[in-house]
C-alpha atoms as a PDB file:
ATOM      1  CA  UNK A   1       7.885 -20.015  -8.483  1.00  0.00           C
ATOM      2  CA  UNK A   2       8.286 -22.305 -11.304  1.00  0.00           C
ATOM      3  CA  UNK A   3      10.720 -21.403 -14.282  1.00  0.00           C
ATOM      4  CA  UNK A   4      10.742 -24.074 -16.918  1.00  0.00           C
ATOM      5  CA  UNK A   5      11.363 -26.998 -15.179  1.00  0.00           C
ATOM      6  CA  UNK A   6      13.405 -25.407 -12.442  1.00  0.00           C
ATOM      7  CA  UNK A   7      11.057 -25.421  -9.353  1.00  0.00           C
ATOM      8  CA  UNK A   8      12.174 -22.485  -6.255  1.00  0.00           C
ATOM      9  CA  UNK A   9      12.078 -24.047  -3.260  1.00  0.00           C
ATOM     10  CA  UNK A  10       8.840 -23.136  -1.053  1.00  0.00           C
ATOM     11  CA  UNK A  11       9.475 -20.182   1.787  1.00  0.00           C
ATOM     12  CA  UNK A  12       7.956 -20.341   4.937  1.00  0.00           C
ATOM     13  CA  UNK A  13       6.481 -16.969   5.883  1.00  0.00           C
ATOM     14  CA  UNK A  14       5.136 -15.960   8.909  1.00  0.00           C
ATOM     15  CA  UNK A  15       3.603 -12.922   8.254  1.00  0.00           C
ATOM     16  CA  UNK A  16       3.160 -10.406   5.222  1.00  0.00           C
ATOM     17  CA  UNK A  17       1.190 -11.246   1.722  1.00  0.00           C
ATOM     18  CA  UNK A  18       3.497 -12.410  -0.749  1.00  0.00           C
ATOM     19  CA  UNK A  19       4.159 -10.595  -3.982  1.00  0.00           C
ATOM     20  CA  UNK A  20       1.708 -11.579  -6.342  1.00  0.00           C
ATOM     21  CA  UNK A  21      -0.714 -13.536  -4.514  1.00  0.00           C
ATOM     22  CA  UNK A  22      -4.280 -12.793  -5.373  1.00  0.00           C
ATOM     23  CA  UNK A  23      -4.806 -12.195  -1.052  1.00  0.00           C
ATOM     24  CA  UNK A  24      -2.699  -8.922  -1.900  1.00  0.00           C
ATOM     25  CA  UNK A  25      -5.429  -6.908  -3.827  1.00  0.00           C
ATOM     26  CA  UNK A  26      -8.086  -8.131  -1.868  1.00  0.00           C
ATOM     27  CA  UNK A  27      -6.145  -6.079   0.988  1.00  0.00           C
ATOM     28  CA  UNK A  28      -5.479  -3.368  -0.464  1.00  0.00           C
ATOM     29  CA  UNK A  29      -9.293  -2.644  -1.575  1.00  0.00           C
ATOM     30  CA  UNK A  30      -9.710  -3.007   2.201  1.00  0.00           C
ATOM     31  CA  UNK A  31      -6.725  -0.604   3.482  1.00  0.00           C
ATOM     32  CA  UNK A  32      -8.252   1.871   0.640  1.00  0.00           C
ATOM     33  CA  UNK A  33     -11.778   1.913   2.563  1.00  0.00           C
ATOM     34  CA  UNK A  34     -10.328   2.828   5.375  1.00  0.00           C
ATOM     35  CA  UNK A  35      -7.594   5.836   3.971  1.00  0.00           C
ATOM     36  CA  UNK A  36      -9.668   8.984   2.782  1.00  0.00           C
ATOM     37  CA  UNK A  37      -8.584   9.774  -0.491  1.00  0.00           C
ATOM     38  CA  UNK A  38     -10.178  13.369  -0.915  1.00  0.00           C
ATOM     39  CA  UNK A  39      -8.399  14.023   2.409  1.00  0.00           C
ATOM     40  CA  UNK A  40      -4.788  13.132   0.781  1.00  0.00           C
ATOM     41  CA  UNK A  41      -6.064  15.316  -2.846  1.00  0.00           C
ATOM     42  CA  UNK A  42      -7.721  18.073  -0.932  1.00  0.00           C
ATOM     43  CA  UNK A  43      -5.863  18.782   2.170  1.00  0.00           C
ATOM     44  CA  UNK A  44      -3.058  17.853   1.766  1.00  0.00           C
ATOM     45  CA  UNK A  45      -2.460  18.757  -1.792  1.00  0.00           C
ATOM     46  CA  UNK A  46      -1.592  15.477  -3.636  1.00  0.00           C
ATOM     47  CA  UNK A  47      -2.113  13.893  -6.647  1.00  0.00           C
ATOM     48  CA  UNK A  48      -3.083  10.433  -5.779  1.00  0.00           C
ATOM     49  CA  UNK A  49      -2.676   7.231  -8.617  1.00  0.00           C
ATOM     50  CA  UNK A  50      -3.667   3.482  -8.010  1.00  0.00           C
ATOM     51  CA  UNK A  51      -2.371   0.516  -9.659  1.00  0.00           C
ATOM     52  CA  UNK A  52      -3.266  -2.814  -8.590  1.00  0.00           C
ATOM     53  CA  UNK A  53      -2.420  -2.383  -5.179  1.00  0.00           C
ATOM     54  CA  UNK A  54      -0.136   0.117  -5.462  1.00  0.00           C
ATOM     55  CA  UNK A  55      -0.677   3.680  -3.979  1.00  0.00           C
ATOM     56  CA  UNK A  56       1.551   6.854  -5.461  1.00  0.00           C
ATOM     57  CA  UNK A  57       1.507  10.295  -3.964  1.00  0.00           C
ATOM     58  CA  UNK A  58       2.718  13.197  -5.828  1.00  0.00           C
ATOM     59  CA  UNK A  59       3.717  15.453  -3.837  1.00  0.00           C
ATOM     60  CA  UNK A  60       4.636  19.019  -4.574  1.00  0.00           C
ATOM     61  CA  UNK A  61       7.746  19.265  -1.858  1.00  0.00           C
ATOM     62  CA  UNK A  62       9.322  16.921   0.933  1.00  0.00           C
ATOM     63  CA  UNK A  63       7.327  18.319   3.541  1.00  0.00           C
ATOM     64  CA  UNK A  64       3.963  17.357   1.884  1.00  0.00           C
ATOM     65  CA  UNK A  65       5.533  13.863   0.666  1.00  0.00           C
ATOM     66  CA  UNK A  66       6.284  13.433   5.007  1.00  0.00           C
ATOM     67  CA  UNK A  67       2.755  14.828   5.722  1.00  0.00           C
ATOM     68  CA  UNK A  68       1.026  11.950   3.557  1.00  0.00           C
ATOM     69  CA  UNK A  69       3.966   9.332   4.870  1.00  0.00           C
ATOM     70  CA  UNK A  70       2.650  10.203   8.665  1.00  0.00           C
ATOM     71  CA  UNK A  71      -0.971  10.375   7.695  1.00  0.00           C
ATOM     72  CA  UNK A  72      -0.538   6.677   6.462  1.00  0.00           C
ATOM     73  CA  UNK A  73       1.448   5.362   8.976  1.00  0.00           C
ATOM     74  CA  UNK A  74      -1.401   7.198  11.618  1.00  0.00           C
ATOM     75  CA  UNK A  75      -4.133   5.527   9.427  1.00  0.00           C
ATOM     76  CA  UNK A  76      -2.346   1.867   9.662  1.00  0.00           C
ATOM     77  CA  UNK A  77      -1.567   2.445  13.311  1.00  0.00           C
ATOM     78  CA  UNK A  78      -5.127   3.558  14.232  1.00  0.00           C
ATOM     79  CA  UNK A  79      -7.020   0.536  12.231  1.00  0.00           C
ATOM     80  CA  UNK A  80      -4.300  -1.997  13.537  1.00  0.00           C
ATOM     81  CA  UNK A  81      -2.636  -2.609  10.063  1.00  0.00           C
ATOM     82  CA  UNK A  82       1.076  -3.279  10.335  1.00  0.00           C
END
């Protein structure tokens, strides 16, 4: 990141996207093929909302918010996304 003149020194990563990088969105259009979104509206009774590559669930109570958290983690799990 450049600020001004300042210039951050460059961090090695070793896995994960970083924030911002244009790698990030094309991901996330790929994670959304594989999710089923009617499945998270319909079923399990929340509102969904993207944004960039952002997901938010609305969800009516705690037990539906850990319903959708354990039908994400199954769908990452399941198509070898971690």
């Amino acid at each position: 990141m450049k600020i001004e003149n300042l210039m951050m020194p460059w961090i090695p990563m070793s896995k994960c996207v970083r924030q911002g990088s244009p790698l990030s969105l094309l991901l996330f259009n790929t994670f959304l093929t594989l999710i089923n979104l009617d499945h998270l509206s319909t079923t399990l009774k929340t509102k969904v909302r993207l944004y960039a590559d952002d997901i938010v669930a609305i969800c009516p109570s705690l037990a539906q918010a850990e319903k959708v958290d354990e039908y994400m983690r199954r769908t990452s799990r399941d198509t070898d996304l971690r």
